[in-house]
C-alpha atoms as a PDB file:
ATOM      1  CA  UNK A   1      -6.317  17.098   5.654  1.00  0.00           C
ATOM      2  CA  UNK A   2      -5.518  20.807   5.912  1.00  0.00           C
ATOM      3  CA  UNK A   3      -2.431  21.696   8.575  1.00  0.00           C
ATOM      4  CA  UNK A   4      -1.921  25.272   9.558  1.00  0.00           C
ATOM      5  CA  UNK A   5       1.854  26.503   9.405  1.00  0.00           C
ATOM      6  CA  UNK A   6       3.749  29.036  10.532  1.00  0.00           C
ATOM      7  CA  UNK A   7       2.820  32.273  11.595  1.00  0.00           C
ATOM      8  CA  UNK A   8       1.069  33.166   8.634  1.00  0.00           C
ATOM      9  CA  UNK A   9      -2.284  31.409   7.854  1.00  0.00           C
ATOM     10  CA  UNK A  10      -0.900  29.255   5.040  1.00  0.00           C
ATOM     11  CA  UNK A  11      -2.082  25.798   5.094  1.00  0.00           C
ATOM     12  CA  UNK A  12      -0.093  22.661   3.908  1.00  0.00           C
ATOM     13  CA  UNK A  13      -1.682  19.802   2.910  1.00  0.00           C
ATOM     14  CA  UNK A  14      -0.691  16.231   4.652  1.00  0.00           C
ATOM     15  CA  UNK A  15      -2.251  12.531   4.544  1.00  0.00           C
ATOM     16  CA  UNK A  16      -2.895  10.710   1.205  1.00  0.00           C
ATOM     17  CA  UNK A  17      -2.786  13.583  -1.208  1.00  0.00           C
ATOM     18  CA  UNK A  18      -0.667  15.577   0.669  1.00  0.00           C
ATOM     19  CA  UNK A  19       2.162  17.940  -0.549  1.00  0.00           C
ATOM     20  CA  UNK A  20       4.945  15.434   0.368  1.00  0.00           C
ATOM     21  CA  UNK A  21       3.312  12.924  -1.832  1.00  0.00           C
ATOM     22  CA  UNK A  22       3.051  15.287  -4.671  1.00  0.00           C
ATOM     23  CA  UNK A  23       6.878  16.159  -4.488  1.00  0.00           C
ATOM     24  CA  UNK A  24       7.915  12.618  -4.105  1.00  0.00           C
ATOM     25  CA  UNK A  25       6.072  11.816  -7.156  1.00  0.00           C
ATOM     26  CA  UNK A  26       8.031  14.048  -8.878  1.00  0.00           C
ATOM     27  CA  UNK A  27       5.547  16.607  -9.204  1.00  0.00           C
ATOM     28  CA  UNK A  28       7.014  20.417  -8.712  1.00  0.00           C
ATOM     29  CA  UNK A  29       5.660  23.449  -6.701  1.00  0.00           C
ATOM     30  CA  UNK A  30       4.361  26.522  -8.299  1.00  0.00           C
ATOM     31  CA  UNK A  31       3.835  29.745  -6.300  1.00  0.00           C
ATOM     32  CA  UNK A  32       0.408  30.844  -6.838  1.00  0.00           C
ATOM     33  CA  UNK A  33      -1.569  32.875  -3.809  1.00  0.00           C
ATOM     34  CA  UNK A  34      -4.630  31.910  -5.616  1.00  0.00           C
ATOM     35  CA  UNK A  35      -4.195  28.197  -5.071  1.00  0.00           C
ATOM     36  CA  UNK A  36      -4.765  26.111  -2.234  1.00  0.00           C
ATOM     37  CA  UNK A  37      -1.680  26.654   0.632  1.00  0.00           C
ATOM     38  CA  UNK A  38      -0.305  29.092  -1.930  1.00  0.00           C
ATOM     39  CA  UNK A  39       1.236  26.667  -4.509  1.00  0.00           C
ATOM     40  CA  UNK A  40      -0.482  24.127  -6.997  1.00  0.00           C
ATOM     41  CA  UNK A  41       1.536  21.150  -8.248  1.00  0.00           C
ATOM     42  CA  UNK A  42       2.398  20.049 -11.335  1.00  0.00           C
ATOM     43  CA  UNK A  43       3.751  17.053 -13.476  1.00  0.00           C
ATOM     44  CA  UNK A  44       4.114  16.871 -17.558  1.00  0.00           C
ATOM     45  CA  UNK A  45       1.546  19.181 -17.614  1.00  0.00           C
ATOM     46  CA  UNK A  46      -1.193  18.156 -15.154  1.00  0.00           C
ATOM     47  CA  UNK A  47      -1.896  19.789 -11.768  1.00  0.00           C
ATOM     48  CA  UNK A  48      -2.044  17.700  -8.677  1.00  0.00           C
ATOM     49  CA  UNK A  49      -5.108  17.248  -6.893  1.00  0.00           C
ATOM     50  CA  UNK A  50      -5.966  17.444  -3.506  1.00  0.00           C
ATOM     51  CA  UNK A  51      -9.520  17.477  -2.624  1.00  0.00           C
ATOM     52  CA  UNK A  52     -11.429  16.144  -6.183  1.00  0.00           C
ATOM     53  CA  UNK A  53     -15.048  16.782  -4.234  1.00  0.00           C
ATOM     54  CA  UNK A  54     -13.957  20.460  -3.297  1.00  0.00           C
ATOM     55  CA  UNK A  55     -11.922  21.511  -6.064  1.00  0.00           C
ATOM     56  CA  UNK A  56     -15.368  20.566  -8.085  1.00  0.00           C
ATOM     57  CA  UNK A  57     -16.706  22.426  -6.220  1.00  0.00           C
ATOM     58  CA  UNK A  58     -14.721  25.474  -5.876  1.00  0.00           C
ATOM     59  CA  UNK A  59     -14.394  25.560 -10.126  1.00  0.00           C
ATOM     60  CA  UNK A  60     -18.184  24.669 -10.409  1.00  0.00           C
ATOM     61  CA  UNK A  61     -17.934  21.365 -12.278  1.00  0.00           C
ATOM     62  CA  UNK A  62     -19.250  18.178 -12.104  1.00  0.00           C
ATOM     63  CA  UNK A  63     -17.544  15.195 -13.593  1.00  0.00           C
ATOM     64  CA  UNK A  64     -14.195  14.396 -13.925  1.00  0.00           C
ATOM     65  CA  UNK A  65     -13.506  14.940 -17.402  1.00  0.00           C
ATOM     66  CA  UNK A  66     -14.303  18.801 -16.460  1.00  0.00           C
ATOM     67  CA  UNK A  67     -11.083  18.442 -14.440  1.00  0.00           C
ATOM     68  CA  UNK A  68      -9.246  16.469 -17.391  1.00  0.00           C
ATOM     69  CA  UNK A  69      -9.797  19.273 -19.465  1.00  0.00           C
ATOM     70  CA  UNK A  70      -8.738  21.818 -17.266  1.00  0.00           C
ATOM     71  CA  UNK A  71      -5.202  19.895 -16.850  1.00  0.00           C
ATOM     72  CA  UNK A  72      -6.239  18.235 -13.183  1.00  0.00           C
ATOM     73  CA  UNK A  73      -4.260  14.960 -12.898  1.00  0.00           C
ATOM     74  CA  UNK A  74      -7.818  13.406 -12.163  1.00  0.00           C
ATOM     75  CA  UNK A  75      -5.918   9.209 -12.954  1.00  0.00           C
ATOM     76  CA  UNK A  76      -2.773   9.605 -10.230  1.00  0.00           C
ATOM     77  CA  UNK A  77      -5.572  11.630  -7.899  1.00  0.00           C
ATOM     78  CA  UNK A  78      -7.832   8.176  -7.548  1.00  0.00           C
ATOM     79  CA  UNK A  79      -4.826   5.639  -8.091  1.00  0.00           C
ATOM     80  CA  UNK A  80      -3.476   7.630  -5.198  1.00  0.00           C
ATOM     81  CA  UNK A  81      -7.054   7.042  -3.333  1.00  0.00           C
ATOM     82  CA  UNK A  82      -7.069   3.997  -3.937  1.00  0.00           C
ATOM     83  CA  UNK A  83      -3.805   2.611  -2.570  1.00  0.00           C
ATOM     84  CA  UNK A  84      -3.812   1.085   1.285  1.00  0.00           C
ATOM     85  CA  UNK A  85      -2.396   3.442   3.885  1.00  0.00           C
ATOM     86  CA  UNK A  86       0.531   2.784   4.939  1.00  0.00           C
ATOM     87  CA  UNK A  87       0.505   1.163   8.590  1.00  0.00           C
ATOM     88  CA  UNK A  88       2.484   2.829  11.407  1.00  0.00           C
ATOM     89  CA  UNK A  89       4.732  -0.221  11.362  1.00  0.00           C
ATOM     90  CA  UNK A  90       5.292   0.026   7.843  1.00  0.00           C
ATOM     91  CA  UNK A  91       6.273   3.882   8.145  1.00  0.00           C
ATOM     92  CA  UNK A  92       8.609   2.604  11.063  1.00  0.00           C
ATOM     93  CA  UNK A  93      10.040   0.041   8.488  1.00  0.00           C
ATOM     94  CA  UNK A  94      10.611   2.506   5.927  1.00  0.00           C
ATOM     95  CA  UNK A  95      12.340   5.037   7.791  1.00  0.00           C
ATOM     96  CA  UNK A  96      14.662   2.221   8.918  1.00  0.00           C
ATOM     97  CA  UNK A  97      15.908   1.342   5.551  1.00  0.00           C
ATOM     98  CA  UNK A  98      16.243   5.519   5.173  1.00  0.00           C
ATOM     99  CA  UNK A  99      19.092   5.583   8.252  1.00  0.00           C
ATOM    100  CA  UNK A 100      20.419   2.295   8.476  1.00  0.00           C
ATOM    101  CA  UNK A 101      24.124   2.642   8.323  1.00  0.00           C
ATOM    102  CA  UNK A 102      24.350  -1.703   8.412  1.00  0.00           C
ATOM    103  CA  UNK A 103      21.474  -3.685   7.441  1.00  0.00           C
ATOM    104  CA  UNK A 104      20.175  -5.515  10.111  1.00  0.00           C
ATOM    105  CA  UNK A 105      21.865  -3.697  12.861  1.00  0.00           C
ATOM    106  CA  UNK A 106      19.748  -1.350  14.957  1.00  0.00           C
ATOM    107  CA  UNK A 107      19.866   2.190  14.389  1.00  0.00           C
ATOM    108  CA  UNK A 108      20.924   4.597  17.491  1.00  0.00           C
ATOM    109  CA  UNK A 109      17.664   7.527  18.192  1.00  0.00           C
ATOM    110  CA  UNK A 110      19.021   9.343  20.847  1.00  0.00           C
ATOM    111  CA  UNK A 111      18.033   8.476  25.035  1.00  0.00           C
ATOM    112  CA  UNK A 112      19.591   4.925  24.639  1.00  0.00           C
ATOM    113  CA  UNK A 113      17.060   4.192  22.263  1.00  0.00           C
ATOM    114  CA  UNK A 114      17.395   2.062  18.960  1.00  0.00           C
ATOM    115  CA  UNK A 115      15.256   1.870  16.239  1.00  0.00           C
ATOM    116  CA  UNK A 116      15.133  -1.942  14.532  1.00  0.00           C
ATOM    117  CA  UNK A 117      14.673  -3.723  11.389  1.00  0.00           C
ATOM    118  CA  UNK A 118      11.285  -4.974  12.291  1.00  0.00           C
ATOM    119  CA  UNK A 119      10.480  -0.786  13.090  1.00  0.00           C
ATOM    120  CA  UNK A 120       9.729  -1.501  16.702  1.00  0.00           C
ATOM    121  CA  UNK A 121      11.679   1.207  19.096  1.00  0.00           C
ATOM    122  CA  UNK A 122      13.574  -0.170  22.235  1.00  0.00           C
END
């Protein structure tokens, strides 16, 4: 999924193959105002993939080796696809484990609200 940002009419990708996925996976951003949102990605050599049906399609290929050869990162593109979302609850979870000061203990929001191991918010 495209997201527009900022003022200008740069868009960032989010969801599955987003650009937060790319950079956790260690890929790094290139500036490139011919690419998609103004940056590609890239990792040992291969370019992250967003899109596989339109970035055929905008390069006029068909299969994926045409991608392979042009350094797309066509394997992490469908292991990527093919991994479960993560739930809401597990994103909850996650985030958690990212603030928690003592495990187990709730974690203050802000409003007298707590975030809890099990991710729920009370």
């Amino acid at each position: 999924m495209k997201q527009h940002i900022g003022g200008d009419m740069s868009y960032k990708y989010v969801g599955k193959h987003g650009c937060d996925v790319a950079l956790r996976m260690g890929y790094k951003e290139c500036p490139d105002e011919n690419a998609y949102g103004d940056a590609y990605y890239i990792k040992d050599g291969l370019k992250w993939i967003f899109n596989i049906t339109g970035l055929k399609k905008r390069l006029g290929v068909y299969s994926d080796d045409d991608l392979r050869k042009q350094n797309y990162d066509v394997d992490t593109y469908y292991r990527v696809e093919n991994q479960p979302e993560e739930s809401a609850d597990d994103e909850m979870q996650s985030l958690y484990h990212n603030l928690a000061v003592e495990e187990g203990e709730p974690v203050y929001l802000e409003g007298g609200m707590y975030l809890y191991p099990d991710g729920s918010i009370r």
